[in-house]
N, C-alpha and C. Protein backbone atom coordinates (compact mmCIF):
# COMPACT_ATOMS: atom_id res chain seq x y z
N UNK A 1 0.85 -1.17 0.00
CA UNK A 1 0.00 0.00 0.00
C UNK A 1 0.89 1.24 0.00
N UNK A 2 0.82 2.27 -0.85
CA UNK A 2 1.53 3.59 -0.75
C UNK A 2 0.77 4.14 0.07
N UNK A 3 0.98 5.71 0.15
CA UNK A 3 0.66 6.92 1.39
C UNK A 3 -0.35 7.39 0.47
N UNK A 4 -0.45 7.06 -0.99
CA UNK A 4 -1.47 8.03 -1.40
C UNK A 4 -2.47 6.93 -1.30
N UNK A 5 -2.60 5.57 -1.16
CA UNK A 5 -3.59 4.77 -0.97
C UNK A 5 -3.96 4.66 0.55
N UNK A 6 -2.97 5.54 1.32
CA UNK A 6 -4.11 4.82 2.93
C UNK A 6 -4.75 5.74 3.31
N UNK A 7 -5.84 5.25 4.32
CA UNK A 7 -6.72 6.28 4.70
C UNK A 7 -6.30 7.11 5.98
N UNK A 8 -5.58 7.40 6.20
CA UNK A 8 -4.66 8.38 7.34
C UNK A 8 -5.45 9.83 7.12
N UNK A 9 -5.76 9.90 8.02
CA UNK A 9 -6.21 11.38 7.90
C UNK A 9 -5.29 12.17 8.58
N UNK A 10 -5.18 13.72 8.52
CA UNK A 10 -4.23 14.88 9.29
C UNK A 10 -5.21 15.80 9.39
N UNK A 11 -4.93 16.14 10.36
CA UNK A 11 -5.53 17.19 10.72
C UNK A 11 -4.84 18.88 10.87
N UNK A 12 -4.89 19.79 10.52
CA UNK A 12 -4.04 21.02 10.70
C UNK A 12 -4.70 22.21 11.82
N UNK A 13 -4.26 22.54 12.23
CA UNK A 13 -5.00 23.63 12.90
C UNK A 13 -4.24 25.18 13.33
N UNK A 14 -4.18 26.69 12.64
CA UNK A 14 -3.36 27.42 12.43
C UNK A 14 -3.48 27.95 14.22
N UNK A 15 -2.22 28.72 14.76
CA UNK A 15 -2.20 29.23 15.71
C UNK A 15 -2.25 30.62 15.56
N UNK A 16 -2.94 30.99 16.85
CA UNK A 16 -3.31 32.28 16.58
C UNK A 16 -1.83 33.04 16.44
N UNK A 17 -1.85 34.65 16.38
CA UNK A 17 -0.10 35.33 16.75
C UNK A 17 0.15 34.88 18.22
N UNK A 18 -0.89 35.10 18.97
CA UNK A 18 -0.12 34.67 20.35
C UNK A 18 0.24 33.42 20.61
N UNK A 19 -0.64 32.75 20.31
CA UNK A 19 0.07 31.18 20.15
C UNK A 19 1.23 30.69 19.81
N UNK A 20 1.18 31.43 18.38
CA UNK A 20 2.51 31.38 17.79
C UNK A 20 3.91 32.07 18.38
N UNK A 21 3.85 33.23 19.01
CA UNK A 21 5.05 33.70 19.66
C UNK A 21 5.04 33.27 21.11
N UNK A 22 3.84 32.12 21.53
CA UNK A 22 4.23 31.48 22.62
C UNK A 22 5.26 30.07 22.62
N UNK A 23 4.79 29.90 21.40
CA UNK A 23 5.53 28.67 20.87
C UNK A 23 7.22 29.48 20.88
N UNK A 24 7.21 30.27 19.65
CA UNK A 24 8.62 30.80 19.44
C UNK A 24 9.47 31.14 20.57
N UNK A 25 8.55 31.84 21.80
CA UNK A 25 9.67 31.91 23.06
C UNK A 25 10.28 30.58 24.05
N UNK A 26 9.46 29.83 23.87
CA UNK A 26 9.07 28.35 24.44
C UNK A 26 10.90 27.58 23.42
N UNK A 27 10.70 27.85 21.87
CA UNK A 27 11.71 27.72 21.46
C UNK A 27 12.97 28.16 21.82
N UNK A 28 12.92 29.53 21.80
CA UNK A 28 14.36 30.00 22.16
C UNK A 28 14.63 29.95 23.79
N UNK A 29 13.74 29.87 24.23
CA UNK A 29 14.22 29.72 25.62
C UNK A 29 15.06 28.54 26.03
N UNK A 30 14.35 27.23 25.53
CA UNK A 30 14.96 26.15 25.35
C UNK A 30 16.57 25.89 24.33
N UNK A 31 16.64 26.97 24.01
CA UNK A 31 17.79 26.87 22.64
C UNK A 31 18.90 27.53 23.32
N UNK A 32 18.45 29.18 23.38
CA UNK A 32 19.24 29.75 23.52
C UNK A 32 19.41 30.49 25.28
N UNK A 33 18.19 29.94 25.71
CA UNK A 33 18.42 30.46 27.10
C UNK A 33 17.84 32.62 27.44
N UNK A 34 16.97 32.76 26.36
CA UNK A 34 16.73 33.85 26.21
C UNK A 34 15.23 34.07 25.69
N UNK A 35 14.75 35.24 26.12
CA UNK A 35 13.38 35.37 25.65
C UNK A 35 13.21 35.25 24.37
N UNK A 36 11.89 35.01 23.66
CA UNK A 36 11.35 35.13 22.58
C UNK A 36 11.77 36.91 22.09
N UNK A 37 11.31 37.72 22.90
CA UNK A 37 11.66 39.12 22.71
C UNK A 37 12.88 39.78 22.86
N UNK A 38 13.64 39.04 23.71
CA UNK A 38 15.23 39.74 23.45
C UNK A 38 15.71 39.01 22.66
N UNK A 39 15.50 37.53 22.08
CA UNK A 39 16.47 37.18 20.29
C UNK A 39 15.52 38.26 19.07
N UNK A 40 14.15 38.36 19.52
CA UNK A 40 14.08 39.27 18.27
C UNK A 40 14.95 40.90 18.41
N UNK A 41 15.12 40.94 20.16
CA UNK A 41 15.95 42.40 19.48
C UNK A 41 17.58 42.71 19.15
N UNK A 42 17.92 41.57 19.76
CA UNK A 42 19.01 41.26 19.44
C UNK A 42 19.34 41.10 18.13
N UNK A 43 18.79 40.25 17.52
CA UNK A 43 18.51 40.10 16.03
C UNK A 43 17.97 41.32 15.11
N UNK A 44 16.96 42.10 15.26
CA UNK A 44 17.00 42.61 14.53
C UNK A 44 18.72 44.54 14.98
N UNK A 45 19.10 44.36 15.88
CA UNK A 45 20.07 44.92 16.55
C UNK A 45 21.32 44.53 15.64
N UNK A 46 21.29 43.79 15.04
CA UNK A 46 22.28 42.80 14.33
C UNK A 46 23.77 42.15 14.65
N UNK A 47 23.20 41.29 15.98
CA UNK A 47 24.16 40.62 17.02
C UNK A 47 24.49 39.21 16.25
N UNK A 48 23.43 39.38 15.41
CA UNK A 48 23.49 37.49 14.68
C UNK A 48 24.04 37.88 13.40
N UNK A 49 24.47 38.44 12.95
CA UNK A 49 24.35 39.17 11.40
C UNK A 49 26.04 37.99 10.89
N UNK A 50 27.01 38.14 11.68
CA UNK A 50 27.69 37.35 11.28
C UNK A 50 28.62 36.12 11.60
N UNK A 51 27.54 35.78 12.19
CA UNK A 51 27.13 34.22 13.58
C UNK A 51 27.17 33.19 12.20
N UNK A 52 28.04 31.99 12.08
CA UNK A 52 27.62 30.62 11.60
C UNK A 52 26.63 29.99 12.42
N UNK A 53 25.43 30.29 12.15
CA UNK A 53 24.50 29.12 12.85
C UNK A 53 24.90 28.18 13.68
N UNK A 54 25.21 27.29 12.22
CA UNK A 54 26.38 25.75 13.09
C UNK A 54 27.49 25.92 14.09
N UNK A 55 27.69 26.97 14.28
CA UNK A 55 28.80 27.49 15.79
C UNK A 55 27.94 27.47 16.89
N UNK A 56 26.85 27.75 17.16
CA UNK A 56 26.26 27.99 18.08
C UNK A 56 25.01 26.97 17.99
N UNK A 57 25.35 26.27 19.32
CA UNK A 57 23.87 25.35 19.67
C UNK A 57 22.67 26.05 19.64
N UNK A 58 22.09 25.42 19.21
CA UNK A 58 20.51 25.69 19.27
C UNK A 58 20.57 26.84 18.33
N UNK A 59 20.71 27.55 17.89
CA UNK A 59 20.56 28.80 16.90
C UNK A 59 20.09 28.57 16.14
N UNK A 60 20.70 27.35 15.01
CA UNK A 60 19.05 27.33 13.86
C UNK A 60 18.05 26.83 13.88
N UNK A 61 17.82 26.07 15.04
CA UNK A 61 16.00 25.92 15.47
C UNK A 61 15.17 27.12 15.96
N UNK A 62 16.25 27.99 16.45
CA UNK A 62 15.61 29.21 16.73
C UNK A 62 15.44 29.87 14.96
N UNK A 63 16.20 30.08 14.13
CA UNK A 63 16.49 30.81 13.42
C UNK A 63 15.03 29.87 12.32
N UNK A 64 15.31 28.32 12.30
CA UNK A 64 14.39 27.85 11.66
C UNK A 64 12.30 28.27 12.32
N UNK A 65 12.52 28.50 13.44
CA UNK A 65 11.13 28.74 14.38
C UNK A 65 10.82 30.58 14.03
N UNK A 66 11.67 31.41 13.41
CA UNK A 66 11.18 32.75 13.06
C UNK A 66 10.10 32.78 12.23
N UNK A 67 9.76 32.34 11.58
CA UNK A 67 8.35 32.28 10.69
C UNK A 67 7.61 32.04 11.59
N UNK A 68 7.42 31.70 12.43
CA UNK A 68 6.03 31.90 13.23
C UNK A 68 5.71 32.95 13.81
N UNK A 69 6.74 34.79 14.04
CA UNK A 69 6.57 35.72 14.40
C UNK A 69 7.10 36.63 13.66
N UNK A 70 7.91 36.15 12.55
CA UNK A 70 8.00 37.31 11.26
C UNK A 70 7.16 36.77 9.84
């Protein structure tokens, strides 16, 4: 049986903005040890501007989790 033959259903359900930047701080807190609101000001401050991701733990799950508040 392939995936386009089974009957699996998904379900989606969008989060509201607050939801969503509850999630995103929930992220970086866990990553980087910092609010949801001080990596965005830091970031847009341009503290990350010439950071290798891959140098720093947790940074591109944070960096990958920005679409949920930009």
């Amino acid at each position: 049986m392939s995936i386009a033959e089974s009957s699996a259903s998904v379900e989606v359900s969008e989060l509201t903005p607050e939801e969503a930047a509850a999630v995103f701080d929930r992220i970086v807190r866990s990553a980087l040890n910092l609010s949801g609101e001080q990596f965005l000001a830091d970031l847009d401050a341009g503290m990350f501007d010439d950071v290798e991701p891959d140098a720093h733990p947790g940074l591109l799950d944070v960096l990958m989790a920005l679409p949920l508040v930009r």
